[in-house]
C-alpha atoms as a PDB file:
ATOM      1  CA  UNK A   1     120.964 118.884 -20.508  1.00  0.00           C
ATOM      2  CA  UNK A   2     120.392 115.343 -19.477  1.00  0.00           C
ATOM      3  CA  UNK A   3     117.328 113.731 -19.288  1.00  0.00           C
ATOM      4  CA  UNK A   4     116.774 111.988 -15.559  1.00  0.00           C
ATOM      5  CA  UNK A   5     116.994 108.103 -15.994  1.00  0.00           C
ATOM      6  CA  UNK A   6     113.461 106.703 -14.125  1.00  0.00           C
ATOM      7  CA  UNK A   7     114.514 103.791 -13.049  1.00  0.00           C
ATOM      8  CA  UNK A   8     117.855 105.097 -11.566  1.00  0.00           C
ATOM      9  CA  UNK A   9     115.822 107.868  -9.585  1.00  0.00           C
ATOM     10  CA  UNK A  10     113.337 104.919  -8.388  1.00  0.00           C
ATOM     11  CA  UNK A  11     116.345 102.959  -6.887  1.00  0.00           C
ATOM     12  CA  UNK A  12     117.736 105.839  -5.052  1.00  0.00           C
ATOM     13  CA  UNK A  13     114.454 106.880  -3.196  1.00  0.00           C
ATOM     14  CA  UNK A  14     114.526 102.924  -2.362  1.00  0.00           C
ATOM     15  CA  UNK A  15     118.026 102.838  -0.693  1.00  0.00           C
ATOM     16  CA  UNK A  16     116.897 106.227   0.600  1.00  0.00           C
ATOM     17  CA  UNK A  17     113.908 104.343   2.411  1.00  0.00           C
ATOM     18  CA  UNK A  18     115.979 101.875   3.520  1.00  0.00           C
ATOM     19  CA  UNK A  19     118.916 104.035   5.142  1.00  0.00           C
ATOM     20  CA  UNK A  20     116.268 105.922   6.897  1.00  0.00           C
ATOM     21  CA  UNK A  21     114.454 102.997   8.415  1.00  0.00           C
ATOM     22  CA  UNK A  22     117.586 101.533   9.794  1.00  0.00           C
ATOM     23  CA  UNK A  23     118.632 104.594  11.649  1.00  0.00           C
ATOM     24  CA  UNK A  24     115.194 105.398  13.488  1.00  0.00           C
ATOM     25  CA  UNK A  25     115.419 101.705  14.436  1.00  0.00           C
ATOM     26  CA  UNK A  26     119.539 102.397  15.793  1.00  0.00           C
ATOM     27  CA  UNK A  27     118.019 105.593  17.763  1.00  0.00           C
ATOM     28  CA  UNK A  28     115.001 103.481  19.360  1.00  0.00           C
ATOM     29  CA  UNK A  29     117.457 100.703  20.502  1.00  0.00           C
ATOM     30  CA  UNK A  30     119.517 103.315  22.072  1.00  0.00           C
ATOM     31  CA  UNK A  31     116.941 104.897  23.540  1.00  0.00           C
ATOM     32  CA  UNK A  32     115.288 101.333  24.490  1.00  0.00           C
ATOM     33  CA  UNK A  33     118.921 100.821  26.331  1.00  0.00           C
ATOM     34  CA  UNK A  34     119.119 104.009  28.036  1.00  0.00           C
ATOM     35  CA  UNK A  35     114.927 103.538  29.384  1.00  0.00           C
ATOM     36  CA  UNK A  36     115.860  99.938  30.672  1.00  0.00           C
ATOM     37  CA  UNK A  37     119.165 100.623  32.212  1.00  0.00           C
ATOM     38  CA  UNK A  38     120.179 104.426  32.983  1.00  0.00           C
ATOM     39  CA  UNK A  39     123.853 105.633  33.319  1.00  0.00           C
ATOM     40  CA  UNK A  40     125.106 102.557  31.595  1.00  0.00           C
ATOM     41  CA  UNK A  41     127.011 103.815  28.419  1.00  0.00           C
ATOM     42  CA  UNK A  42     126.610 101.482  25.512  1.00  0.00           C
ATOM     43  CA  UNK A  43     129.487 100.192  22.839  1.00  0.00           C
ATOM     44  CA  UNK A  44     127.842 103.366  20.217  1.00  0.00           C
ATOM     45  CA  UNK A  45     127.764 106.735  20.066  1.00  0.00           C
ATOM     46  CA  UNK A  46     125.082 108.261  22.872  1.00  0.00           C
ATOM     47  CA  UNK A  47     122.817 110.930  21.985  1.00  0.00           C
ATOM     48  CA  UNK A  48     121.799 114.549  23.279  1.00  0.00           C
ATOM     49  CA  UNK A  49     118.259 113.264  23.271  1.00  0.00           C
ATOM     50  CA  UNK A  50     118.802 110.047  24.380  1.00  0.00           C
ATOM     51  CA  UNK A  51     120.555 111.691  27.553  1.00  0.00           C
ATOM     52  CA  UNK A  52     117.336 113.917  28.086  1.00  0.00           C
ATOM     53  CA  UNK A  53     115.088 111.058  28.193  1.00  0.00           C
ATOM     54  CA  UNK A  54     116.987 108.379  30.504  1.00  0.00           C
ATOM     55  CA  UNK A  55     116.967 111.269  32.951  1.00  0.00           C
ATOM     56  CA  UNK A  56     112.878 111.655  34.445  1.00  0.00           C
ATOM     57  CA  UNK A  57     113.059 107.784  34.982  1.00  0.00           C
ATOM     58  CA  UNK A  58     116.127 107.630  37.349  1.00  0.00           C
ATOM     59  CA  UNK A  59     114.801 110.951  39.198  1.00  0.00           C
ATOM     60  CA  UNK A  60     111.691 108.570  39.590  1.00  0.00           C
ATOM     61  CA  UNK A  61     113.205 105.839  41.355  1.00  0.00           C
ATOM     62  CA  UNK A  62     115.303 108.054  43.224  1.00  0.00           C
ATOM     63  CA  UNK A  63     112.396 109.409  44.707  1.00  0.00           C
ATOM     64  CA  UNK A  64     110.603 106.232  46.262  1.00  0.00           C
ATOM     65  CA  UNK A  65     113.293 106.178  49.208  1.00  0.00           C
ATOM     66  CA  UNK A  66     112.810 109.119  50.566  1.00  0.00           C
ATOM     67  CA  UNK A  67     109.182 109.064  50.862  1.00  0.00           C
ATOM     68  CA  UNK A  68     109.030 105.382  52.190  1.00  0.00           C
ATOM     69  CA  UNK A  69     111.090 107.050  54.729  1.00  0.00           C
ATOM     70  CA  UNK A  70     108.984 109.901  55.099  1.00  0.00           C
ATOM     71  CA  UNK A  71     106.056 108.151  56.040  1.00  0.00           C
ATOM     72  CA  UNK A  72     108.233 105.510  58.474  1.00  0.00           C
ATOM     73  CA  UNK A  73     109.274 108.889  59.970  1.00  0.00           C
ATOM     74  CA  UNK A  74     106.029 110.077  60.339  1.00  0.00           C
ATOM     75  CA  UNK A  75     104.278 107.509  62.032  1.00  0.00           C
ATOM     76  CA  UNK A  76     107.042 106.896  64.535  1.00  0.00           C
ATOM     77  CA  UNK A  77     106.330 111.070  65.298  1.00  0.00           C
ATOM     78  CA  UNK A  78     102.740 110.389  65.019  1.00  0.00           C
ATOM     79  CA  UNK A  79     103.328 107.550  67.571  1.00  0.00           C
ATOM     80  CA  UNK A  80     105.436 109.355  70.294  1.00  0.00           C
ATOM     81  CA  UNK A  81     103.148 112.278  70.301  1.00  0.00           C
ATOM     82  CA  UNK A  82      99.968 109.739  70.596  1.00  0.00           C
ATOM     83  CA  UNK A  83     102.157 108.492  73.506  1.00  0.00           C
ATOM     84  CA  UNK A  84     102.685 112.074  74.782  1.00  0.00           C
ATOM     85  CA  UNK A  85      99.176 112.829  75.105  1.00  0.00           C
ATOM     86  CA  UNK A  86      98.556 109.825  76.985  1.00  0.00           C
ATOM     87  CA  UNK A  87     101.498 110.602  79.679  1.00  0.00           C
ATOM     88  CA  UNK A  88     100.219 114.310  80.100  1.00  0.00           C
ATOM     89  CA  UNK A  89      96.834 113.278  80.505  1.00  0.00           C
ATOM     90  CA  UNK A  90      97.235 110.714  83.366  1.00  0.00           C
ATOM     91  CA  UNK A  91      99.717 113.592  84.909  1.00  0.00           C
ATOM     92  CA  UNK A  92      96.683 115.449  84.608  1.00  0.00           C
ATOM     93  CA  UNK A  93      94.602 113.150  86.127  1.00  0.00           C
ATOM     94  CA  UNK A  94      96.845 112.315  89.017  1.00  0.00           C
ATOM     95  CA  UNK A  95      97.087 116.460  89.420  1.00  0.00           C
ATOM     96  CA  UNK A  96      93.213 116.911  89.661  1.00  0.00           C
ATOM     97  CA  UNK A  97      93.121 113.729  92.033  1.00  0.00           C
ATOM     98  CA  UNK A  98      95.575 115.240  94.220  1.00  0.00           C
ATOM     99  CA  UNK A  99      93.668 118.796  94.506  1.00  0.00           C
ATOM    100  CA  UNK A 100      90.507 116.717  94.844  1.00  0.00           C
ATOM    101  CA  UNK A 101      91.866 115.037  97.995  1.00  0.00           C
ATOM    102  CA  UNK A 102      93.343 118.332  99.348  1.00  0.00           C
ATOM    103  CA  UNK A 103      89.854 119.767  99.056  1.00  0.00           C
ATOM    104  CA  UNK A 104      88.403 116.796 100.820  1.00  0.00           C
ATOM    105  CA  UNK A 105      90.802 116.850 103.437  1.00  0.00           C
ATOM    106  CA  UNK A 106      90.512 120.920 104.042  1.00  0.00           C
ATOM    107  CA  UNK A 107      86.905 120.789 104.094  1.00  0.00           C
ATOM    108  CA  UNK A 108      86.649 117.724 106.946  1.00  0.00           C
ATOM    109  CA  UNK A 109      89.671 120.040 108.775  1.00  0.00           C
ATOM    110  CA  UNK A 110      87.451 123.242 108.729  1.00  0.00           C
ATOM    111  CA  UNK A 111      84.529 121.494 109.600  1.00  0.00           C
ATOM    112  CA  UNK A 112      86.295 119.839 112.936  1.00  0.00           C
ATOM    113  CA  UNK A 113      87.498 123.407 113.259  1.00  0.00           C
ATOM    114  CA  UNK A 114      83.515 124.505 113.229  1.00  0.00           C
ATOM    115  CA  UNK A 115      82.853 121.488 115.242  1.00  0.00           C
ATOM    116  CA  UNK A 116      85.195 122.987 117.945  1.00  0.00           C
ATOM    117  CA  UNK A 117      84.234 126.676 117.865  1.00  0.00           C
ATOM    118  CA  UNK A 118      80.513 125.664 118.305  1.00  0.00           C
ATOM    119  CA  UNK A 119      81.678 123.572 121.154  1.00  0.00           C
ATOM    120  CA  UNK A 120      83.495 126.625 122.805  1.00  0.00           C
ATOM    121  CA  UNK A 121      80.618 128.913 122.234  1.00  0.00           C
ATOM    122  CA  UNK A 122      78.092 126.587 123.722  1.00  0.00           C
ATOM    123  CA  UNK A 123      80.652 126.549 126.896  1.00  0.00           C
ATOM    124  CA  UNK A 124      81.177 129.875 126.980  1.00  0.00           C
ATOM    125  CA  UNK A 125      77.542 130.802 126.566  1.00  0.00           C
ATOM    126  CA  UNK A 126      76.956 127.971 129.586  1.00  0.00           C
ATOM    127  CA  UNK A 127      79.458 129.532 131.814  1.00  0.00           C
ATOM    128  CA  UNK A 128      77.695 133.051 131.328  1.00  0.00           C
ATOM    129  CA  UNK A 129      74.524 131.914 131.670  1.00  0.00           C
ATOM    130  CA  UNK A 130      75.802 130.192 135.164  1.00  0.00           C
ATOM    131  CA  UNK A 131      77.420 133.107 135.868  1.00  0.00           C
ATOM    132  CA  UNK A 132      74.389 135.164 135.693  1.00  0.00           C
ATOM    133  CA  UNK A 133      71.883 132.837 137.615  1.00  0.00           C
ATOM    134  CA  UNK A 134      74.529 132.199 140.021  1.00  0.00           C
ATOM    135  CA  UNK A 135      73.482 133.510 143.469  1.00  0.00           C
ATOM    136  CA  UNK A 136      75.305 136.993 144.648  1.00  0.00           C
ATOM    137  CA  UNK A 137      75.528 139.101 147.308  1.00  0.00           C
ATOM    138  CA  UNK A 138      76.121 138.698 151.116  1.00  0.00           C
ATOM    139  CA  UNK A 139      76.058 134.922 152.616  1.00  0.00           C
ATOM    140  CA  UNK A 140      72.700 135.375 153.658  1.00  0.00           C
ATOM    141  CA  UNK A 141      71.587 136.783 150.002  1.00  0.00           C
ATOM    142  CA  UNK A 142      73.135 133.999 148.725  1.00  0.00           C
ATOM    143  CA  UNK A 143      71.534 131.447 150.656  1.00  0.00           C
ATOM    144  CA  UNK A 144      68.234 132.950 150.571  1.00  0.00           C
ATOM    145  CA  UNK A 145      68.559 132.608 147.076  1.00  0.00           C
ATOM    146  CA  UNK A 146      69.516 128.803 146.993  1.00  0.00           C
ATOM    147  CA  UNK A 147      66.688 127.957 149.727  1.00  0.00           C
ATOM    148  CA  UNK A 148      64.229 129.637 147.950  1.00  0.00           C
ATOM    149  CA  UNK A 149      61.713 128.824 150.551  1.00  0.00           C
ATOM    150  CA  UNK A 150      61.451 131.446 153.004  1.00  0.00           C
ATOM    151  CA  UNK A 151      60.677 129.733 156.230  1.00  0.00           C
ATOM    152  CA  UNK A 152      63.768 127.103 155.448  1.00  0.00           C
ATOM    153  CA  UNK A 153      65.927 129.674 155.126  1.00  0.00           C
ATOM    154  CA  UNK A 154      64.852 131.063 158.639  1.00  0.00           C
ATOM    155  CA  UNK A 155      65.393 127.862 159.980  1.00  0.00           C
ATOM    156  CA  UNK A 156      68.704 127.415 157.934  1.00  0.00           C
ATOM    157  CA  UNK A 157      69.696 131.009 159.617  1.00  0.00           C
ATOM    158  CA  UNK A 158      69.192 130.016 163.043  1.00  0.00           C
ATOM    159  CA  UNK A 159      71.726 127.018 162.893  1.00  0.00           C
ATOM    160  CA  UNK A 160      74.386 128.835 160.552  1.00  0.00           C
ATOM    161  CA  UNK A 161      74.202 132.401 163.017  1.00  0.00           C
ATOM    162  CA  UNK A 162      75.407 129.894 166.001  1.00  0.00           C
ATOM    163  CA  UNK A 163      77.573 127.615 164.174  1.00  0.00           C
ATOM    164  CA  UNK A 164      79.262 130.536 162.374  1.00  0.00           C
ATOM    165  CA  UNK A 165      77.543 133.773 162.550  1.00  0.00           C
ATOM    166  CA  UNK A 166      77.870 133.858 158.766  1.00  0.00           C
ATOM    167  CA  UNK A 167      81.437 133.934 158.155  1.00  0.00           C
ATOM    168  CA  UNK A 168      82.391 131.858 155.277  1.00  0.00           C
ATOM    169  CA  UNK A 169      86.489 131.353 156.932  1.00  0.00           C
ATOM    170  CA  UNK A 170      84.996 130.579 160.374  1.00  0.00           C
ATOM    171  CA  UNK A 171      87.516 127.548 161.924  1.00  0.00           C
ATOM    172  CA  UNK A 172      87.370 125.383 164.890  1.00  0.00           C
ATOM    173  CA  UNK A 173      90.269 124.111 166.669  1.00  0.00           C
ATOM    174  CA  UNK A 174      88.323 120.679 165.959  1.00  0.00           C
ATOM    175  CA  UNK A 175      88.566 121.151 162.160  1.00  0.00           C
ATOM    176  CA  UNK A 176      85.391 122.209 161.413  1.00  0.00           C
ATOM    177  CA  UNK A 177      85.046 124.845 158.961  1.00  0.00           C
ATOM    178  CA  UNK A 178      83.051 127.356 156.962  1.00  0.00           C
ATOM    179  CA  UNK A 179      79.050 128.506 157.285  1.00  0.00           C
ATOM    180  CA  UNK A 180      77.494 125.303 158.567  1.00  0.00           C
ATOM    181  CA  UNK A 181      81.067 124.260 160.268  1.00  0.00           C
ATOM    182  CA  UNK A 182      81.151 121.150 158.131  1.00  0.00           C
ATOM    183  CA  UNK A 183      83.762 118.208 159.867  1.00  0.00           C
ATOM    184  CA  UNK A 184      86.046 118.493 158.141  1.00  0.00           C
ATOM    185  CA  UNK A 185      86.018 120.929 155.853  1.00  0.00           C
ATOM    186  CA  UNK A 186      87.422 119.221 153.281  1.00  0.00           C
ATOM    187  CA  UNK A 187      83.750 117.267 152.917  1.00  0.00           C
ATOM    188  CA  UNK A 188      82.206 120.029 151.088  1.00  0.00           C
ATOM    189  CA  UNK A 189      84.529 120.028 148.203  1.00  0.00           C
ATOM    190  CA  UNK A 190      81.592 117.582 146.735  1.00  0.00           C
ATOM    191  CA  UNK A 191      79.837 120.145 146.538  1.00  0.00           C
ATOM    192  CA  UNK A 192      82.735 122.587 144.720  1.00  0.00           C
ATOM    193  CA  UNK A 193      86.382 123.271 144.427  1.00  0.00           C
ATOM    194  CA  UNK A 194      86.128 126.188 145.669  1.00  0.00           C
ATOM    195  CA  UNK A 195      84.535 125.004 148.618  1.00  0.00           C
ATOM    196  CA  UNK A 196      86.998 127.157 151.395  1.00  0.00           C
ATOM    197  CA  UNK A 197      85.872 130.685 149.777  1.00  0.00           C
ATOM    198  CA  UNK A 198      82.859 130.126 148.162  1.00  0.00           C
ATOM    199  CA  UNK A 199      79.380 131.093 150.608  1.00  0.00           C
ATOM    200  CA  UNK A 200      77.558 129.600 147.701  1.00  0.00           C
ATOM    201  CA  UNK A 201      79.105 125.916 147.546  1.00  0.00           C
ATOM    202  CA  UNK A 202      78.906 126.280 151.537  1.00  0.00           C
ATOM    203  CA  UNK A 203      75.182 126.657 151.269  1.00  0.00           C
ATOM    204  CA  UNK A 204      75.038 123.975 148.698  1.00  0.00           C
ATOM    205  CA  UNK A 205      76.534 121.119 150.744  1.00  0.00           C
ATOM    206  CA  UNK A 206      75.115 122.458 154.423  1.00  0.00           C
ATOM    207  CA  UNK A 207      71.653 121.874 152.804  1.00  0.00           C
ATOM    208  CA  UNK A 208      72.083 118.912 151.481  1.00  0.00           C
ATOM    209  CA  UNK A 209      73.273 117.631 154.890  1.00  0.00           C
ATOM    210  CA  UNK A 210      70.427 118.908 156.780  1.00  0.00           C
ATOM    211  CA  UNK A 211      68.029 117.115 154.099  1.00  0.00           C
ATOM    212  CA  UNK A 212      69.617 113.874 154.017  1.00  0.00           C
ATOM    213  CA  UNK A 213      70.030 113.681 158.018  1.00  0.00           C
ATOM    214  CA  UNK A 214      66.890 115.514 159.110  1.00  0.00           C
ATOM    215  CA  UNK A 215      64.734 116.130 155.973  1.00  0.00           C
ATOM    216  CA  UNK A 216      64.995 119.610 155.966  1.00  0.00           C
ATOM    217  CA  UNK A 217      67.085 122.722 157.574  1.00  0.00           C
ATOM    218  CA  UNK A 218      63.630 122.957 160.136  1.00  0.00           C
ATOM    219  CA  UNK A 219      64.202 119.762 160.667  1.00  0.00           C
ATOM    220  CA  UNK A 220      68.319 120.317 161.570  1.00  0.00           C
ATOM    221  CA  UNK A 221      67.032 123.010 163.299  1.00  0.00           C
ATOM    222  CA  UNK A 222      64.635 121.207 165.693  1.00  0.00           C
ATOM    223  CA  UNK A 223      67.365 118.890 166.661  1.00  0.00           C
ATOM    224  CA  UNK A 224      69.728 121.800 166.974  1.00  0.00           C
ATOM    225  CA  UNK A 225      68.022 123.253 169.734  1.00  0.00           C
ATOM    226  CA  UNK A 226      67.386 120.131 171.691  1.00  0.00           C
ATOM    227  CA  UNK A 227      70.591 119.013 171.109  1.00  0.00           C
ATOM    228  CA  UNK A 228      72.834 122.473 170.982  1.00  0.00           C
ATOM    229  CA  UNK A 229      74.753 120.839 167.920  1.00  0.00           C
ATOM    230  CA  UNK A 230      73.116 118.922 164.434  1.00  0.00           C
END
C-alpha cells in the first residue's frame, strides 16, 4: 500500500479549484448573453438551464404591446360611449321638448274649444230665455203684453181694429201692410226679419211709430179720429 504524497494531493485540490471557478464563470457569461439578448445563439454550447431562464424576460417584453394597446383601445371605447350618452341625451331632450309643446298646444286648443262651448251655451240659454219672455198668444195677447199699460193698449186697439181688424197679413192695394198697415211694409223689418208673419215685431214697430210721431198710441189715436188715418 502506498502512502498518499501531501504535496501532490495539495496541488490537485488547487487545479481542482481552479477548473471549477472557470466553468461557473463560462455558465454566468452564457447566461449573461442569453439575459441581454434572447434567441441569439452564441459561438458555445447552450444550456438546458440557460434556455429556461432567457425565456420569462422575452414573455415580458412581449407583453408591453398588447396592453399599451389595450388601454389605447379602451379609451377610444370609453370615448365613443361618453359621446353616445351625450347624443341620446339631447335626443332625449329634443323628445321631451317636443311632447312639452304638444301639451302646450292641446291645452290652448281645448281651452278655445271651452271658450266656444261656453259661448254656445250662453246663446242658447239667451235664445230660451227670449223664447220664454217672448209675448204669445193671439195679436191682441201679444200686444197687450208689449204695451203693458192698459189704457195704451185700448188706445193702440182702437187704431189697429180699423186699420186691420187684427190680422197680421192684412194688405192694401196701396202697399200698406200688416196690424198697424205700415207704408210699406217693408219699413218694419227694423223692427225684425220676420216682420210679414210675426204679430209681435208688428206691435214692436207700430208703437214705436205712434211714440215718435204722436208721443203715445192715445196720442195716434186722438189724431186718428180727427183725421180718419195717423
Amino acid at each position: 500500500m502506498s502512502v498518499p504524497n501531501p504535496e501532490r494531493h495539495g496541488r490537485l485540490s488547487r487545479l481542482h479549484k481552479i477548473s471549477a471557478a472557470t466553468g461557473v464563470a463560462a455558465v454566468g457569461v452564457t447566461a449573461f448573453a442569453f439575459t441581454v439578448v434572447p434567441g441569439q445563439k452564441s459561438s458555445g454550447s447552450v444550456t438546458a438551464g440557460s434556455e429556461m431562464a432567457a425565456k420569462p424576460v422575452a414573455l415580458q417584453t412581449a407583453a408591453d404591446g398588447p396592453a399599451e394597446q389595450k388601454a389605447g383601445i379602451d379609451a377610444q371605447t370609453s370615448a365613443a360611449d361618453g359621446r353616445a350618452r351625450a347624443d341620446a341625451k339631447a335626443e332625449a331632450r329634443k323628445k321631451a321638448e317636443a311632447r312639452a309643446k304638444a301639451r302646450h298646444e292641446e291645452a290652448v286648443k281645448q281651452a278655445e274649444r271651452e271658450r266656444e262651448r261656453k259661448q254656445a251655451a250662453s246663446r242658447s240659454a239667451e235664445r230660451s230665455k227670449a223664447a220664454a219672455s217672448a209675448p204669445s198668444g193671439s195679436p191682441q195677447q201679444i200686444a197687450r203684453q208689449i204695451i203693458g199699460d192698459e189704457s195704451q193698449f185700448q188706445c193702440f186697439s182702437q187704431i189697429v181694429e180699423r186699420e186691420s181688424g187684427w190680422d197680421v197679413h192684412a194688405q192694401n192695394p196701396s202697399g200698406a201692410y200688416g196690424l198697424v198697415q205700415a207704408l210699406p211694409g217693408s219699413k218694419m223689418s227694423s223692427a225684425g226679419p220676420d216682420w210679414r208673419n210675426s204679430a209681435a215685431t208688428q206691435v214692436k214697430w207700430g208703437l214705436n211709430y205712434m211714440k215718435d210721431r204722436y208721443g203715445s198710441p192715445c196720442g195716434a189715436w186722438s189724431f186718428w179720429q180727427s183725421n180718419n188715418w195717423y
